[in-house]
Protein backbone atom coordinates (compact mmCIF):
# COMPACT_ATOMS: atom_id res chain seq x y z
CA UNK A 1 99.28 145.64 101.79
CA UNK A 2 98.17 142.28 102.81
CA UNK A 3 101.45 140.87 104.47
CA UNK A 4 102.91 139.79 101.00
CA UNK A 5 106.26 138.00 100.63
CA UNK A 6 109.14 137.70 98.52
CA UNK A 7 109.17 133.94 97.02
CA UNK A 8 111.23 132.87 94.64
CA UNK A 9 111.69 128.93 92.86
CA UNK A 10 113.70 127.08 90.19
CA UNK A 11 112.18 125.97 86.97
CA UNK A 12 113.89 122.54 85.73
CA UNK A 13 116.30 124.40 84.14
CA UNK A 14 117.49 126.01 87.07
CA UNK A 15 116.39 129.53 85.87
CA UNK A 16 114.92 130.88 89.22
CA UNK A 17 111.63 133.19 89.01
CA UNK A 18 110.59 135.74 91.15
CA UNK A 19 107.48 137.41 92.63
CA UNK A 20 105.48 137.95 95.86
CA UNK A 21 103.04 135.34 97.59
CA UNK A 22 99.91 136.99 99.30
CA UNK A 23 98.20 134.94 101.68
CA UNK A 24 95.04 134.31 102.12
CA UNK A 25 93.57 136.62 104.39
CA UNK A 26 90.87 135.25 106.99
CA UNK A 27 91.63 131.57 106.38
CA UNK A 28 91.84 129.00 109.09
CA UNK A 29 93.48 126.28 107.58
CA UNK A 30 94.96 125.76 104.34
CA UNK A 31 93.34 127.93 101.54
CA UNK A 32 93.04 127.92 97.57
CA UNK A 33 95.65 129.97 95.50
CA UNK A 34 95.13 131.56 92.26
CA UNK A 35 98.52 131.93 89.97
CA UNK A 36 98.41 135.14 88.47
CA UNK A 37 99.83 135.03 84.65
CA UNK A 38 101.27 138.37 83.36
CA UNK A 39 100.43 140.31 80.71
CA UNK A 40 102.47 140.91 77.21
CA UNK A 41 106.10 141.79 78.60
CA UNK A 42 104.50 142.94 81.70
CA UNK A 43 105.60 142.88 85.03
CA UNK A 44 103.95 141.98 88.56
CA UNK A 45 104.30 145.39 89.66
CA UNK A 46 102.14 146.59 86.74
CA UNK A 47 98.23 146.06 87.77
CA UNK A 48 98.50 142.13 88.73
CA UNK A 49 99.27 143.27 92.34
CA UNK A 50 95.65 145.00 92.46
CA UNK A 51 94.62 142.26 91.42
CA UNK A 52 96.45 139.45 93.73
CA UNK A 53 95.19 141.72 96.94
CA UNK A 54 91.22 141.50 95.88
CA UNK A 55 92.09 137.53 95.72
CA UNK A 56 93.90 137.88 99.12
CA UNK A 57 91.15 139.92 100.66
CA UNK A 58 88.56 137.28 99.76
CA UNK A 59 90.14 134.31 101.21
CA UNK A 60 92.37 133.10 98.56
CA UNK A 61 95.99 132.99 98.34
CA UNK A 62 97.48 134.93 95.29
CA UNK A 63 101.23 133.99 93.38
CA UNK A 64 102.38 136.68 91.08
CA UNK A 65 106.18 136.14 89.04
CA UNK A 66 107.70 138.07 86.76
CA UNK A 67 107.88 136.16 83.56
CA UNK A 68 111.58 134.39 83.22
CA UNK A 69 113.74 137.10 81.42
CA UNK A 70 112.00 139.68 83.01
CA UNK A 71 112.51 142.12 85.78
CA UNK A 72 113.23 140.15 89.39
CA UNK A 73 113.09 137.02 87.29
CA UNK A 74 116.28 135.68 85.95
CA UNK A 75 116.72 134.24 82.40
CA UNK A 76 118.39 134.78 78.99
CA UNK A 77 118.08 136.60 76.62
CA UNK A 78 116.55 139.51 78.52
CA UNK A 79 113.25 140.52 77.27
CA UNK A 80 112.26 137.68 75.25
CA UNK A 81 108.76 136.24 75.62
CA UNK A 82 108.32 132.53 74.39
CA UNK A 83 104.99 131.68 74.91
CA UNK A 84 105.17 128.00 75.74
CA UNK A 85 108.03 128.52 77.80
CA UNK A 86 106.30 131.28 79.86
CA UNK A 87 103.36 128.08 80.19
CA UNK A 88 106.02 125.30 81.77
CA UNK A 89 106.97 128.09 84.47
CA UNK A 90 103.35 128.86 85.08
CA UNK A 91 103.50 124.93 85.85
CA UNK A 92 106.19 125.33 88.13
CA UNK A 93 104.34 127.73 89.73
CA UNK A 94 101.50 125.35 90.27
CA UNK A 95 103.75 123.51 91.51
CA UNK A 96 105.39 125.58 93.84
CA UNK A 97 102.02 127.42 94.90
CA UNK A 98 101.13 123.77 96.18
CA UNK A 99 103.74 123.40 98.18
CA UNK A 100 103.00 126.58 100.47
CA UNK A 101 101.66 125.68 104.23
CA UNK A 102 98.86 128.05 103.50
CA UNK A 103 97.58 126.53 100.24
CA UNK A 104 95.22 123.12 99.46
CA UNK A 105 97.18 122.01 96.48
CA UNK A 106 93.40 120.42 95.17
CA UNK A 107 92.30 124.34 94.67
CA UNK A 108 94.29 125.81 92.77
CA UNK A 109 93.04 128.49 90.09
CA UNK A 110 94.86 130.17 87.12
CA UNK A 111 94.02 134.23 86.17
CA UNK A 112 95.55 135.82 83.32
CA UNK A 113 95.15 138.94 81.54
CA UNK A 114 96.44 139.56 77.33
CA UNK A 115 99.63 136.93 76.78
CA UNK A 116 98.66 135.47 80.28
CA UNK A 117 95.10 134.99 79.70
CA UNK A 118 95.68 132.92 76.91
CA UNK A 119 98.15 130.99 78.87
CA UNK A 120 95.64 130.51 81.64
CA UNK A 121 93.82 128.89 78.60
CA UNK A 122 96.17 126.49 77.71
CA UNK A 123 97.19 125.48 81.07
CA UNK A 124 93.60 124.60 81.90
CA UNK A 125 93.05 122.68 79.25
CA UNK A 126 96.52 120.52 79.79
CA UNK A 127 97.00 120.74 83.58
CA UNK A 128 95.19 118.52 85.96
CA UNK A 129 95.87 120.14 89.04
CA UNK A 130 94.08 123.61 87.65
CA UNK A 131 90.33 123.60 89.05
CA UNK A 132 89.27 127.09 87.22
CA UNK A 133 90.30 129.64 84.82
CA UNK A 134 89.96 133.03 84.43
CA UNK A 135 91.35 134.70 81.21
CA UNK A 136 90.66 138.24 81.45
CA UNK A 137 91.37 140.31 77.50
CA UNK A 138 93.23 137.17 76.70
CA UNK A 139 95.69 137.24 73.41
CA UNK A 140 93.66 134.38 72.58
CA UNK A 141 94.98 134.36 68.62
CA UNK A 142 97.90 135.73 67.85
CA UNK A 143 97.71 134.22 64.37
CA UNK A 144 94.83 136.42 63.65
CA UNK A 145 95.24 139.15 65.95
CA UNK A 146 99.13 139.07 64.46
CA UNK A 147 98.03 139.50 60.75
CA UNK A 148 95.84 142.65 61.37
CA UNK A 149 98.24 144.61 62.83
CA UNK A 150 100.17 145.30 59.11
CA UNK A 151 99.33 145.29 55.94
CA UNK A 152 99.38 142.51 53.91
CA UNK A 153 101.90 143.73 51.48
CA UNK A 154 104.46 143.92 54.57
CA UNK A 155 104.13 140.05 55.53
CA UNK A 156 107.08 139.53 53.33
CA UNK A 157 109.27 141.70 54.94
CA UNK A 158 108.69 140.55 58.45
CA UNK A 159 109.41 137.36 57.75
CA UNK A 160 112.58 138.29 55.98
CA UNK A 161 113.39 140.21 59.17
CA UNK A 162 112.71 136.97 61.52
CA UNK A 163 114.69 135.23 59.02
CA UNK A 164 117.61 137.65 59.06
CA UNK A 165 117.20 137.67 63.32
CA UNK A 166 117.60 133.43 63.45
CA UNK A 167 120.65 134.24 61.28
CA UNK A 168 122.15 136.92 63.23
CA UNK A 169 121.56 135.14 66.08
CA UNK A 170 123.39 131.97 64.70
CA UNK A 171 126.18 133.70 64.48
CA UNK A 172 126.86 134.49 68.09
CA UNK A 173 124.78 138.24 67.84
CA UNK A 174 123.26 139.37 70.15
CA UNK A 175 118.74 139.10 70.28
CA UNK A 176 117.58 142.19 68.31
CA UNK A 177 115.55 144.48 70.06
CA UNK A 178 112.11 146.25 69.11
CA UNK A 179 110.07 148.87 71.10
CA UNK A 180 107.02 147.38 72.90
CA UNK A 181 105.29 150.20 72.12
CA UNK A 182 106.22 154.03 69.83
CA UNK A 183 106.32 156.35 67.34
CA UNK A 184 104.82 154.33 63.97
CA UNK A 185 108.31 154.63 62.04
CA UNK A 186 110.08 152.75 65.11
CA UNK A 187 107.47 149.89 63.79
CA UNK A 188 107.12 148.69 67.98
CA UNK A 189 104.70 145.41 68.61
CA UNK A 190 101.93 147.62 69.48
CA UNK A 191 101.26 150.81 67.27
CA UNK A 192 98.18 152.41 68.67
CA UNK A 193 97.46 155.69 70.95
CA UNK A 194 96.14 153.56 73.49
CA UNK A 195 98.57 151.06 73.56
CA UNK A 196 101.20 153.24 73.74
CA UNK A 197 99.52 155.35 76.75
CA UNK A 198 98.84 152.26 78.32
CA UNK A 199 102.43 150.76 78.77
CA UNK A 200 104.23 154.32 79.43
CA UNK A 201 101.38 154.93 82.24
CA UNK A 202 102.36 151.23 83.50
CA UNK A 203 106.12 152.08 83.21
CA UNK A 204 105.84 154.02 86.37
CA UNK A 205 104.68 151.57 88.35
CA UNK A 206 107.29 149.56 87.41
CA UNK A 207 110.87 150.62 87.36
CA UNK A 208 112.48 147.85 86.23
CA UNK A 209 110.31 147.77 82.74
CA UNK A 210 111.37 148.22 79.07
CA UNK A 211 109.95 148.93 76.85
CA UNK A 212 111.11 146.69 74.44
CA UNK A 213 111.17 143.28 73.36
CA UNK A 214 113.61 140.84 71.07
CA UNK A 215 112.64 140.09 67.12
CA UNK A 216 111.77 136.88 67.85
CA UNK A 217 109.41 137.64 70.71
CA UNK A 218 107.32 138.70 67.97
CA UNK A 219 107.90 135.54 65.61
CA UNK A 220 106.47 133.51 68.42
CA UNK A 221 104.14 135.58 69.27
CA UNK A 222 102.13 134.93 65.92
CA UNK A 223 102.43 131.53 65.60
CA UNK A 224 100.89 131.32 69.19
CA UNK A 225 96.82 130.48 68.99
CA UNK A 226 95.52 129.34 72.27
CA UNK A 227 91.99 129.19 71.05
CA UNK A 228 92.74 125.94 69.92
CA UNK A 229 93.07 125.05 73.26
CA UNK A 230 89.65 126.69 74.68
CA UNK A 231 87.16 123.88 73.94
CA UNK A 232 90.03 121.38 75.94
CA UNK A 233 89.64 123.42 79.08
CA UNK A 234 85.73 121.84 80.14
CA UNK A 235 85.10 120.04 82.80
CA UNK A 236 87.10 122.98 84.50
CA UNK A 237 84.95 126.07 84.82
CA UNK A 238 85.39 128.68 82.77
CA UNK A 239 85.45 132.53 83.30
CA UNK A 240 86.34 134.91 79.82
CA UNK A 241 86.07 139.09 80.79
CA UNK A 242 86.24 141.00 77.77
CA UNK A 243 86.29 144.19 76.59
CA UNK A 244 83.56 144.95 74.01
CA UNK A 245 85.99 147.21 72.21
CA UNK A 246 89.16 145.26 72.28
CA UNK A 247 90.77 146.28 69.48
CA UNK A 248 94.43 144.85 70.77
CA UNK A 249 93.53 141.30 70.79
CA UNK A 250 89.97 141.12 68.86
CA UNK A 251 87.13 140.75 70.65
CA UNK A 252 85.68 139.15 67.54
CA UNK A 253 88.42 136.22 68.07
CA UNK A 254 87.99 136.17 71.66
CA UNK A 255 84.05 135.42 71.34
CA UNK A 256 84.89 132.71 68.70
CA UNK A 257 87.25 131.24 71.17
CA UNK A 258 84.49 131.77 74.19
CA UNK A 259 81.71 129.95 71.46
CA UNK A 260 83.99 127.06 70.95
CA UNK A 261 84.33 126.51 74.96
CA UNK A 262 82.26 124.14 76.68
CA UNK A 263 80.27 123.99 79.90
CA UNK A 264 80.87 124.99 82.29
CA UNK A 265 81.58 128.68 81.19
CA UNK A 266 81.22 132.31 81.40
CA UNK A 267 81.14 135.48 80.26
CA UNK A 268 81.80 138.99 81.44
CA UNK A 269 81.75 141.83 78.85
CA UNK A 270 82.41 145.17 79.60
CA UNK A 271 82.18 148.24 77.86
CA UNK A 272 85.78 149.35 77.08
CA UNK A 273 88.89 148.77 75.15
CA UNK A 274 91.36 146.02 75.81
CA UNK A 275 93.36 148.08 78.44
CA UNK A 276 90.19 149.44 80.56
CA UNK A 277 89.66 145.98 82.16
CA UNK A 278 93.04 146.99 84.26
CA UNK A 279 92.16 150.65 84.72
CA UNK A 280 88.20 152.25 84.49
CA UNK A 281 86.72 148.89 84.42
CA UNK A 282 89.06 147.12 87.27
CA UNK A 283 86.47 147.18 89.71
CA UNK A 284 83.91 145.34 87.60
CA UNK A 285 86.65 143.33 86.43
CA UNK A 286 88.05 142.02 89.63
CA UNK A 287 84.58 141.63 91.43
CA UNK A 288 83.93 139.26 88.52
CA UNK A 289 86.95 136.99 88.45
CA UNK A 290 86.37 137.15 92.54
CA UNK A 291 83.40 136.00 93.07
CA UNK A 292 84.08 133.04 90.18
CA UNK A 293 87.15 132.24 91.54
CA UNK A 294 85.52 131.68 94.96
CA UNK A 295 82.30 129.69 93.54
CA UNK A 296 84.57 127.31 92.27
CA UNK A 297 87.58 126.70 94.38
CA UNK A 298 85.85 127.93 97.76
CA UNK A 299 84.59 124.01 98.11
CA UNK A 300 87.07 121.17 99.45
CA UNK A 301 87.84 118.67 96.91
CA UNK A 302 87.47 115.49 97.67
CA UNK A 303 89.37 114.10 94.68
């Protein structure tokens, strides 16, 4: 353990977030900080604090939060992930990160991995204080990624079932509830082996996790496309690590995003599915948004 705190901060709503700040280990003065973005309905506990110590351990500050709604973090209704609210608290947590006595507020990097990569996306293409990116398996379409996960002949009946949710809801009901991952006939978000082994082996790292999410989670979820956003991100740097297997978020739509970027950019793929970059591959993974992260924040800025 590097010496990590407890932080915790109000977004403008007053909803307060929680995580752990690590800092930066080795520095003599005021360091750059990389905010860490979660995962889909994932908490800090689950991977992102392997992640936040490599950053430590090479000289950079690391902020991890559990989305609002989730886990430490308060927020209503529980378990519901809207993606462009889950982007304004990453800002606050820009904001906050800047504040810290052992941060530069000029060098601050975003990493992200699935539903947070894509955020790290959008935030670098609309925030000014972000310097570099790293979107790591990012959920970079959920428009397409969204549509291949059911059978055409069943669009019609999920939207009648977001419909019937908004109208429920209205009512004074309480969110409906679906199963992150499951058995097939429990129709959860995510229906494959891998998925499924994936979240229940992250479960234990993580006792405050559920698996489950509300109805409209998954509404949002595929109307959200943050490849729109990846040729905004330029002049900021640029780091996408994908899997060459990713068969969770496309690596097909990934690539198209990563072709649409500009300069400066690049590219790590590894051989694996979506969920290896955390777990066989997390070496290779974290070496790679390490040694980015440092080329391009490890310089004072002068602006």
């Amino acid at each position: 353990m590097t010496g990590r705190r407890d932080i915790e901060f109000a977004a403008d709503d007053g909803v307060r977030l929680r995580g752990w700040f690590y800092p930066p280990r080795g520095a003599s003065g005021p360091a750059p900080v990389v905010v860490l973005a979660a995962g889909f309905a994932m908490l800090k506990e689950q991977y992102l604090d392997r992640y936040a110590e490599r950053f430590a351990g090479a000289g950079l500050g690391a902020l991890v939060c559990d989305p609002r709604n989730f886990g430490a973090s308060d927020g209503e209704p529980r378990q519901e992930a809207n993606p462009w609210q889950q982007i304004e608290d990453l800002r606050h947590a820009v904001t906050y990160a800047g504040t810290l006595p052992e941060v530069d507020a000029r060098r601050i990097g975003v990493w992200g991995a699935h539903y947070g990569g894509a955020h790290a996306v959008v935030l670098g293409a609309s925030d000014p204080r972000v310097r570099a990116v790293v979107a790591q398996a990012p959920a970079i379409d959920g428009v397409g990624s969204g549509r291949r996960r059911i059978p055409m002949d069943r669009w019609p009946n999920v939207a009648r079932a977001f419909a019937a949710d908004r109208a429920a809801r209205m009512r004074g009901e309480p969110a409906a509830l679906r199963p992150i991952v499951g058995h097939p006939a429990d129709r959860p978000v995510f229906g494959g082996d891998a998925a499924r082994d994936f979240f229940l082996a992250a479960a234990a790292l993580a006792p405050a996790w559920r698996n489950e999410v509300t109805v409209r989670t998954g509404e949002w979820s595929r109307m959200y496309d943050a490849s729109r956003y990846a040729e905004l991100v330029a002049p900021v740097p640029l780091l996408m690590v994908l899997g060459d297997g990713d068969t969770l978020s496309g690596t097909d739509l990934q690539l198209d995003a990563y072709q649409r970027a500009r300069e400066p950019k690049r590219l790590v793929l590894y051989r694996g599915d979506h969920h290896d970059a955390y777990l066989g591959r997390f070496e290779e993974t974290s070496a790679a948004a390490v040694d980015f992260l440092v080329e391009h924040l490890g310089k004072e800025d002068d602006r």
